[in-house]
Protein backbone atom coordinates (compact mmCIF):
# COMPACT_ATOMS: atom_id res chain seq x y z
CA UNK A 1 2.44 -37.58 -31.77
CA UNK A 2 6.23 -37.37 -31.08
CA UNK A 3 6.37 -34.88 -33.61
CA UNK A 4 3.72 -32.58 -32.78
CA UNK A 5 4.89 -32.77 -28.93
CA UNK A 6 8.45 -31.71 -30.20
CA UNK A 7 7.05 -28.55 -32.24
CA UNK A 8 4.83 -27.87 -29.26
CA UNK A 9 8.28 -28.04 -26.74
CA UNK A 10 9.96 -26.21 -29.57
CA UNK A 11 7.45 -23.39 -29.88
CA UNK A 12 7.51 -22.78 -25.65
CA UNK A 13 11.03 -22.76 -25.72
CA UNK A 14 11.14 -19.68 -28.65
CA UNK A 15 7.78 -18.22 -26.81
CA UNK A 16 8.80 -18.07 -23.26
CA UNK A 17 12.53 -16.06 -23.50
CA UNK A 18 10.05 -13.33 -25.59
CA UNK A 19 7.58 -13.72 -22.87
CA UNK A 20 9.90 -12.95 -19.99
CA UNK A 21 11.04 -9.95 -21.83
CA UNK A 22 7.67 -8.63 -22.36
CA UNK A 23 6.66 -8.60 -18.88
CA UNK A 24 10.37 -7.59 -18.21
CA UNK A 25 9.87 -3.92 -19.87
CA UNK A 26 10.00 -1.17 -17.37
CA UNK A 27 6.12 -0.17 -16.98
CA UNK A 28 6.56 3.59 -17.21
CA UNK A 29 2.90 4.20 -15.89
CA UNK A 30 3.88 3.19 -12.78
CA UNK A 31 6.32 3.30 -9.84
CA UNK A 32 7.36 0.86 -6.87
CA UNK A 33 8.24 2.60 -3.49
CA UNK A 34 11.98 1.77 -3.53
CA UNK A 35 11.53 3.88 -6.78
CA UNK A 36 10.04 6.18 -4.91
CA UNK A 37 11.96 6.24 -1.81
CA UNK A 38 15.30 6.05 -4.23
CA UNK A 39 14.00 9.68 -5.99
CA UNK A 40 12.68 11.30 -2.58
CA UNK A 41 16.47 10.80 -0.91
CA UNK A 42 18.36 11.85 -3.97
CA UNK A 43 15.60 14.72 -4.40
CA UNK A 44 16.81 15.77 -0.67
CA UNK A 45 14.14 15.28 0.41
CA UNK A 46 14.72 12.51 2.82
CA UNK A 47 14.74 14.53 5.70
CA UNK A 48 11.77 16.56 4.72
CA UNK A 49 8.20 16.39 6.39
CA UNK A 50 6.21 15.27 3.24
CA UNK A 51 2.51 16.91 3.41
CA UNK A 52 1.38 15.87 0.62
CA UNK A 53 2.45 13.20 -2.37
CA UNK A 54 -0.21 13.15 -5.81
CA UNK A 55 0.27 11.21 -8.56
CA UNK A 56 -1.19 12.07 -11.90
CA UNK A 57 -0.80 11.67 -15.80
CA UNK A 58 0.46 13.01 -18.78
CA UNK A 59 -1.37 12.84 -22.04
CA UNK A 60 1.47 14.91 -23.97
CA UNK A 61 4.65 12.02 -22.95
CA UNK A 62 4.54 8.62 -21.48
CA UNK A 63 5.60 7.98 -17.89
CA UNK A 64 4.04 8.54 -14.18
CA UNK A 65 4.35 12.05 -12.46
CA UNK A 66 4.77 12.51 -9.23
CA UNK A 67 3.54 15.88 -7.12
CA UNK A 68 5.32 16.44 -3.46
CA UNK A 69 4.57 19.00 -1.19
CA UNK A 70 7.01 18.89 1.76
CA UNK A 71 8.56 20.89 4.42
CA UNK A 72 11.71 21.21 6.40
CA UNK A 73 13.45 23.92 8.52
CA UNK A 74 13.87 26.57 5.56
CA UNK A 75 9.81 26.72 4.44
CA UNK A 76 7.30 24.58 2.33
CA UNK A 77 8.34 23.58 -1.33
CA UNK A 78 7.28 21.85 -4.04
CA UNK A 79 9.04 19.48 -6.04
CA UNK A 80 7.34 17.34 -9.39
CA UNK A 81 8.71 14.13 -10.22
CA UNK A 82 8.60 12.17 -13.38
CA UNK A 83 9.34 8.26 -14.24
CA UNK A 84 11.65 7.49 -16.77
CA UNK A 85 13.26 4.32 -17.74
CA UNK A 86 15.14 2.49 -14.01
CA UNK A 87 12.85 4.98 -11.85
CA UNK A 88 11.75 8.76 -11.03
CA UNK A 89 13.63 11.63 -11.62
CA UNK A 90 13.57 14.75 -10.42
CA UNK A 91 11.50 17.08 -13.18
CA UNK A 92 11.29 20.59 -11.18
CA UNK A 93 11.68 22.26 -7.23
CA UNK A 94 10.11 25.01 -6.60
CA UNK A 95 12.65 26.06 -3.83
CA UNK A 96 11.37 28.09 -0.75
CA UNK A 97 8.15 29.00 -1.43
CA UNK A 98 7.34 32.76 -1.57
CA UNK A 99 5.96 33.95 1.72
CA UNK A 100 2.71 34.66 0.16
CA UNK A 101 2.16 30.87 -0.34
CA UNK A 102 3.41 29.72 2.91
CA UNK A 103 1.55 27.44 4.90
CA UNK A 104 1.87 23.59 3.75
CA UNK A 105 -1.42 21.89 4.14
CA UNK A 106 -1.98 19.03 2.00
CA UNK A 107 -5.43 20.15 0.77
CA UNK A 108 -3.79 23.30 -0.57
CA UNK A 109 -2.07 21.07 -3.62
CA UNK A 110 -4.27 20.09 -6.59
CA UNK A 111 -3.80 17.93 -9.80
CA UNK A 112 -5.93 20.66 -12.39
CA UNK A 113 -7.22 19.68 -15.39
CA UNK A 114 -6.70 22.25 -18.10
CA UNK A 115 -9.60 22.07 -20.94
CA UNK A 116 -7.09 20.72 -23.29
CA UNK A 117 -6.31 17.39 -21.10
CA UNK A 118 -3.10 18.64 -19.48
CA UNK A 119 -3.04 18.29 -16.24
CA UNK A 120 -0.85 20.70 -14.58
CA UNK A 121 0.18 21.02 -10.58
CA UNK A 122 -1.81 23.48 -8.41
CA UNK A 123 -0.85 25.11 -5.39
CA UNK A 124 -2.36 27.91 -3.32
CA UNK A 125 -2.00 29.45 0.34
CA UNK A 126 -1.84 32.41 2.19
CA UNK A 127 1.00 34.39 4.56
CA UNK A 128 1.07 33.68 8.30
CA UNK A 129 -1.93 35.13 9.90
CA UNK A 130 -3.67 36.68 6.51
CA UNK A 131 -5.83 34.01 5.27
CA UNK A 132 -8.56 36.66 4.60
CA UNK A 133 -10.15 36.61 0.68
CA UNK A 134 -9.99 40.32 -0.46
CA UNK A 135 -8.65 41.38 2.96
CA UNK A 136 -5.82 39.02 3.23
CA UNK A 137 -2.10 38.37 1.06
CA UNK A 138 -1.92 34.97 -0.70
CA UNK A 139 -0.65 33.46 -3.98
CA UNK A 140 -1.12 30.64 -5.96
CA UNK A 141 1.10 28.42 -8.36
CA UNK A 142 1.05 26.15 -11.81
CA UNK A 143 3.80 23.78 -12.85
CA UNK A 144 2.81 22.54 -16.21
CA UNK A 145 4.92 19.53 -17.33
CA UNK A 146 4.49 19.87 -20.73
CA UNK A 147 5.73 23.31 -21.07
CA UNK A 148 7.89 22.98 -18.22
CA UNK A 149 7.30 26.31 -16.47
CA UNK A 150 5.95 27.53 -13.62
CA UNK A 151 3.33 30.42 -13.16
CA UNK A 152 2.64 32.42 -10.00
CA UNK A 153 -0.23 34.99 -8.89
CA UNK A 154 0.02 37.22 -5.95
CA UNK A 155 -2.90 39.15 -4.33
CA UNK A 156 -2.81 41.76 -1.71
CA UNK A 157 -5.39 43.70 0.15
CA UNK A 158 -5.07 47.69 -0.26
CA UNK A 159 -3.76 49.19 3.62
CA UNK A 160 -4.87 52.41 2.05
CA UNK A 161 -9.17 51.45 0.81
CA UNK A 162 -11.46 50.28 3.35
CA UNK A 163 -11.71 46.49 4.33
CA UNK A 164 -13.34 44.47 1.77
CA UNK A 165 -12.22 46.46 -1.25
CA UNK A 166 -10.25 44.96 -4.09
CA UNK A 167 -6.15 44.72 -3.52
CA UNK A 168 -4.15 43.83 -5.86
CA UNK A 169 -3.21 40.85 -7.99
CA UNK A 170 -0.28 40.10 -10.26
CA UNK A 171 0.79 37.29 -12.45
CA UNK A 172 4.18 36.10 -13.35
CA UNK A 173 5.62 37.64 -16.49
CA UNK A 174 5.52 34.32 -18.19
CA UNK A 175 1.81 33.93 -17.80
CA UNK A 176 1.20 36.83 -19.96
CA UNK A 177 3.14 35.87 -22.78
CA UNK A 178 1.78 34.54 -25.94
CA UNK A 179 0.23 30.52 -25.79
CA UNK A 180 0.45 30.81 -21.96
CA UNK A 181 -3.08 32.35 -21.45
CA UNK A 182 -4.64 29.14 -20.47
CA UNK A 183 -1.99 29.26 -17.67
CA UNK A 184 -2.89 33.02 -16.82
CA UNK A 185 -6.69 31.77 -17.06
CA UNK A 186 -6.13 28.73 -14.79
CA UNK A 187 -3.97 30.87 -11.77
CA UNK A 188 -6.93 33.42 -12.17
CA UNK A 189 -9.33 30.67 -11.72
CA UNK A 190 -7.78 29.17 -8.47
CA UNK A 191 -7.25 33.38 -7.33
CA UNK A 192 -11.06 33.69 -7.72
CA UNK A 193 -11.63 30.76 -5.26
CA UNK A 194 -9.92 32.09 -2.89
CA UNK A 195 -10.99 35.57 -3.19
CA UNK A 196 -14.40 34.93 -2.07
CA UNK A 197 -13.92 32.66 0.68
């Protein structure tokens, strides 16, 4: 009985140090909010008026990503977060964005799911004042994290054909270059939406 209790004691003792580094591991799926609040202030975005804040996956690498939409005195931007071992770092900003994109309402950013399981970050919005489907001047955005490039669209009515004709709309150079046309498909995709509202 002595014996067996020993082995038993023994076996806990080896068990429990492995244990305690098992649960120990830094869970790259997830985040705390002093991770969080760590990557938003050295981001700079501490002082920012945050819209929006998604969180989504990536079947192509391990580790939590992290879409912000926020504001402060020099326009909306975007900035796409990723965890990594000891917290989030910053992935990607999109600066100021253009004035085509301006306003910053949270239902405006989108998590999209591309048809081969990436999901990619998806923003959209109009200028001041010209929210107006085939009459109006808007643009939309992808970040995709496993290429690691951002792809605009830009649409704008036609001064010179009558209301409700066709503008124009242009892409990015990037989103016409070979293996991107699931990008160019996706911004034309979000365009269309907004075109007929």
């Amino acid at each position: 009985m002595h014996r067996f209790l020993l082995l038993s004691l023994f076996g806990l003792a080896i068990l429990a140090p492995f244990r305690t580094a098992v649960w120990a591991q830094d869970d790259l799926s997830g985040f705390t909010l002093r991770q969080l609040d760590a990557a938003i202030a050295k981001s700079g975005l501490a002082t920012d008026k945050i819209y929006s804040i998604l969180t989504f996956d990536s079947e192509e690498r391990y580790g939590a990503n992290v879409a912000i939409l926020s504001a402060s005195h020099s326009g909306c931007h975007l900035t796409v977060l990723h965890r990594v071992n000891g917290g989030l770092v910053a992935e990607w900003r999109s600066g100021k964005l253009p004035d085509t994109m301006s306003g910053c309402n949270s239902n405006l950013l989108k998590i999209e799911h591309m048809d081969d399981g990436e999901q990619v970050v998806e923003f959209s919005g109009c200028a001041p004042h010209q929210c107006g489907g085939v009459n109006g001047v808007f643009g939309a955005l992808l970040y995709s994290p496993q290429s690691k490039q951002v792809f605009f669209a830009h649409y704008r009515f036609n001064e010179n054909k009558p209301l409700d004709s066709f503008g124009s709309l242009d892409f990015s150079e990037n989103a016409s270059v070979y293996g991107n046309e699931r990008y160019r498909a996706a911004l034309q995709k979000a365009m269309n939406k907004t075109l007929t509202q």
